[in-house]
PDB file of N, CA and C in Angstrom:
ATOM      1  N   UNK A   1      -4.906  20.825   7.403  1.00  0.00           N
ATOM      2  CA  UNK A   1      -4.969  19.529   8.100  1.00  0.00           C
ATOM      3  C   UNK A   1      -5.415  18.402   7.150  1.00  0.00           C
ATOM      4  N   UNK A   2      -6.024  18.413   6.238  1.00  0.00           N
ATOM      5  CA  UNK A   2      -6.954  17.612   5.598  1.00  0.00           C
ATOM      6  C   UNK A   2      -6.128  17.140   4.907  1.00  0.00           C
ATOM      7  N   UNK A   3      -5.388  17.968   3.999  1.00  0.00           N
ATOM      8  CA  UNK A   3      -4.356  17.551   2.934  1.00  0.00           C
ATOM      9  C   UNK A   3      -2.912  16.776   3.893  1.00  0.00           C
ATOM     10  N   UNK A   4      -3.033  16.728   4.939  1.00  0.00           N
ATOM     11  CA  UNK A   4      -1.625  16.355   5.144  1.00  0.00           C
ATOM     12  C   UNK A   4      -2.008  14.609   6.063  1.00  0.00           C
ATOM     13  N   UNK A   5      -3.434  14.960   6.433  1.00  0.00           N
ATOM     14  CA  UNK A   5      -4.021  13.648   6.494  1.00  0.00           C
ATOM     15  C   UNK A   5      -4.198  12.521   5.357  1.00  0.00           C
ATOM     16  N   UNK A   6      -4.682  13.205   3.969  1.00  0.00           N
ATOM     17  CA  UNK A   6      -5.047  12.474   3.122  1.00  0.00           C
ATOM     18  C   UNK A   6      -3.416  11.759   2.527  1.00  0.00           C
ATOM     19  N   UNK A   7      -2.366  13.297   3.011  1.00  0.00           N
ATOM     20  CA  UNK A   7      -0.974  12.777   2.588  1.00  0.00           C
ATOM     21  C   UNK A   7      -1.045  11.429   3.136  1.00  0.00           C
ATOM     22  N   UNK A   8      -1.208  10.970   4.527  1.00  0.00           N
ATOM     23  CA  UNK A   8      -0.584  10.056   5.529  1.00  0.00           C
ATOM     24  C   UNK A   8      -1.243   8.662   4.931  1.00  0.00           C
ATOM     25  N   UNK A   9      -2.643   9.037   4.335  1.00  0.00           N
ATOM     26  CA  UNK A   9      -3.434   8.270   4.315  1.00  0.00           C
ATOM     27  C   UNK A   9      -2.739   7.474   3.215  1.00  0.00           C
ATOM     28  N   UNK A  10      -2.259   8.549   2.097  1.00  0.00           N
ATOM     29  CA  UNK A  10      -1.568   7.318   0.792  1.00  0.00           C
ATOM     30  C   UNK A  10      -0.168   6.837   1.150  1.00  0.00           C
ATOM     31  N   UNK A  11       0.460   7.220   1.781  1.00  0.00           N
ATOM     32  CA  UNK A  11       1.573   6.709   2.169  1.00  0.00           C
ATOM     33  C   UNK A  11       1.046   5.704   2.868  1.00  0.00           C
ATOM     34  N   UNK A  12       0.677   5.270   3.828  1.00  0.00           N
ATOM     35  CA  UNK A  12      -0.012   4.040   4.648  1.00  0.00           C
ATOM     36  C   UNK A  12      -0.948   2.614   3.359  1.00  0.00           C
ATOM     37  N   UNK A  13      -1.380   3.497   1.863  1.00  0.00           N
ATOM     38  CA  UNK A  13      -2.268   2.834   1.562  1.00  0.00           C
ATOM     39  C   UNK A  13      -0.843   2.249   0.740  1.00  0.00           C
ATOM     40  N   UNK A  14       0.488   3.049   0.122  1.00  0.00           N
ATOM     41  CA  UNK A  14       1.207   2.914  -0.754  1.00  0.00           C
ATOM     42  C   UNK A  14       1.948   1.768  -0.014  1.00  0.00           C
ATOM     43  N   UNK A  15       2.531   1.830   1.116  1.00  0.00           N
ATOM     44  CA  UNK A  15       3.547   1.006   1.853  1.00  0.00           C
ATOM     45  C   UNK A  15       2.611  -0.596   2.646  1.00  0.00           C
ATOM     46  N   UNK A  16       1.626  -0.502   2.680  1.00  0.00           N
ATOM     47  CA  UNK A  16       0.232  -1.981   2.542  1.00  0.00           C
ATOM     48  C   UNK A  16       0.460  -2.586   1.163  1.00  0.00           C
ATOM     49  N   UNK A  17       0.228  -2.057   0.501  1.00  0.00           N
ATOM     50  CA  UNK A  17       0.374  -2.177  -1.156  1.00  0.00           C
ATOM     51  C   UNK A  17       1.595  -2.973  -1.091  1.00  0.00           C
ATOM     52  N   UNK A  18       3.038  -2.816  -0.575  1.00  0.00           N
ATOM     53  CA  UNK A  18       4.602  -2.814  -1.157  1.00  0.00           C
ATOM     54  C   UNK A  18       4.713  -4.104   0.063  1.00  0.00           C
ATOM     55  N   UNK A  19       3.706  -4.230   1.251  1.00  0.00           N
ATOM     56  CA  UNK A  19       3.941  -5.452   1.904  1.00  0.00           C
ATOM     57  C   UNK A  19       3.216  -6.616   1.640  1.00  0.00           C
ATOM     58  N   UNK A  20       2.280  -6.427   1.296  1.00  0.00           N
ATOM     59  CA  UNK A  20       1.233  -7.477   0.395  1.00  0.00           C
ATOM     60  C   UNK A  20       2.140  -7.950  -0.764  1.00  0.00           C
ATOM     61  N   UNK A  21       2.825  -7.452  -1.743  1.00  0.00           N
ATOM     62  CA  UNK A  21       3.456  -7.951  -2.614  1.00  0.00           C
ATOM     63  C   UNK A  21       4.597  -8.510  -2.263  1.00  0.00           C
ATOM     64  N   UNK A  22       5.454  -7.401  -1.348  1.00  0.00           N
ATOM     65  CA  UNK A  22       6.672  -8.525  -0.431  1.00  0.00           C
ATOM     66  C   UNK A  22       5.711 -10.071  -0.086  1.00  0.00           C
ATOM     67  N   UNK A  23       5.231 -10.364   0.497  1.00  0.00           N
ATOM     68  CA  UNK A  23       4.493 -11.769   0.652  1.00  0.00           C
ATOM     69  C   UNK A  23       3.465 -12.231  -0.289  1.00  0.00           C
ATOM     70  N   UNK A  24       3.856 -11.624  -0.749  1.00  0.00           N
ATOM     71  CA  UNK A  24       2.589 -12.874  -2.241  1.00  0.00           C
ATOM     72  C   UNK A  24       1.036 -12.515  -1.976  1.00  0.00           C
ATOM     73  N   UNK A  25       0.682 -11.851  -1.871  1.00  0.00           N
ATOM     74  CA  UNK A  25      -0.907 -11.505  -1.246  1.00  0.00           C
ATOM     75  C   UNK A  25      -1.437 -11.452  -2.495  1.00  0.00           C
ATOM     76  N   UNK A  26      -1.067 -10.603  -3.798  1.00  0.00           N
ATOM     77  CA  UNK A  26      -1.413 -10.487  -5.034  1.00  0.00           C
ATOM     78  C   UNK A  26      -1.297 -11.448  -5.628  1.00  0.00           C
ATOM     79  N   UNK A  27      -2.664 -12.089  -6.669  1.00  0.00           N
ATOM     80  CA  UNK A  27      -2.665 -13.194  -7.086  1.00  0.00           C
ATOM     81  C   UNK A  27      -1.993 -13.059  -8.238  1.00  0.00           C
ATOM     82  N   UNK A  28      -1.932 -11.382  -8.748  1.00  0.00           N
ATOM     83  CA  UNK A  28      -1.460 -11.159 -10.477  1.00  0.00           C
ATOM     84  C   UNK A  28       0.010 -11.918 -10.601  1.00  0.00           C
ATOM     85  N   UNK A  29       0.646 -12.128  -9.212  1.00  0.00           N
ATOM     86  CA  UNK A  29       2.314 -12.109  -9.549  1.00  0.00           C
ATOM     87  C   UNK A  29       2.371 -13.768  -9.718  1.00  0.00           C
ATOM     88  N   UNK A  30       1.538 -14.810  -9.753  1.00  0.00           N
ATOM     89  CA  UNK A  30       1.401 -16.006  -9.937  1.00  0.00           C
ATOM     90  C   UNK A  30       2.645 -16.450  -9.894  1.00  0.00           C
ATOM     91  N   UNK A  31       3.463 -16.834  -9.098  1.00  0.00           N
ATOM     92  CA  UNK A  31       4.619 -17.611  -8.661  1.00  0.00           C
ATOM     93  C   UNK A  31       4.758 -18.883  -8.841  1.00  0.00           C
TER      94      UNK A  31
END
């Protein structure tokens, strides 16, 4: 159980990550 939680957990942290950058949330990408 643990491991397939922690799976869910980086997929959720990976695909936050990929929508923050779709909208500019990251200051590194200075536009």
């Amino acid at each position: 159980m643990k491991k397939v939680k922690d799976f869910f957990k980086d997929c959720l942290e990976e695909i936050g990550r990929g929508i923050l950058h779709e909208y500019g949330y990251f200051e590194e990408d200075d536009k």
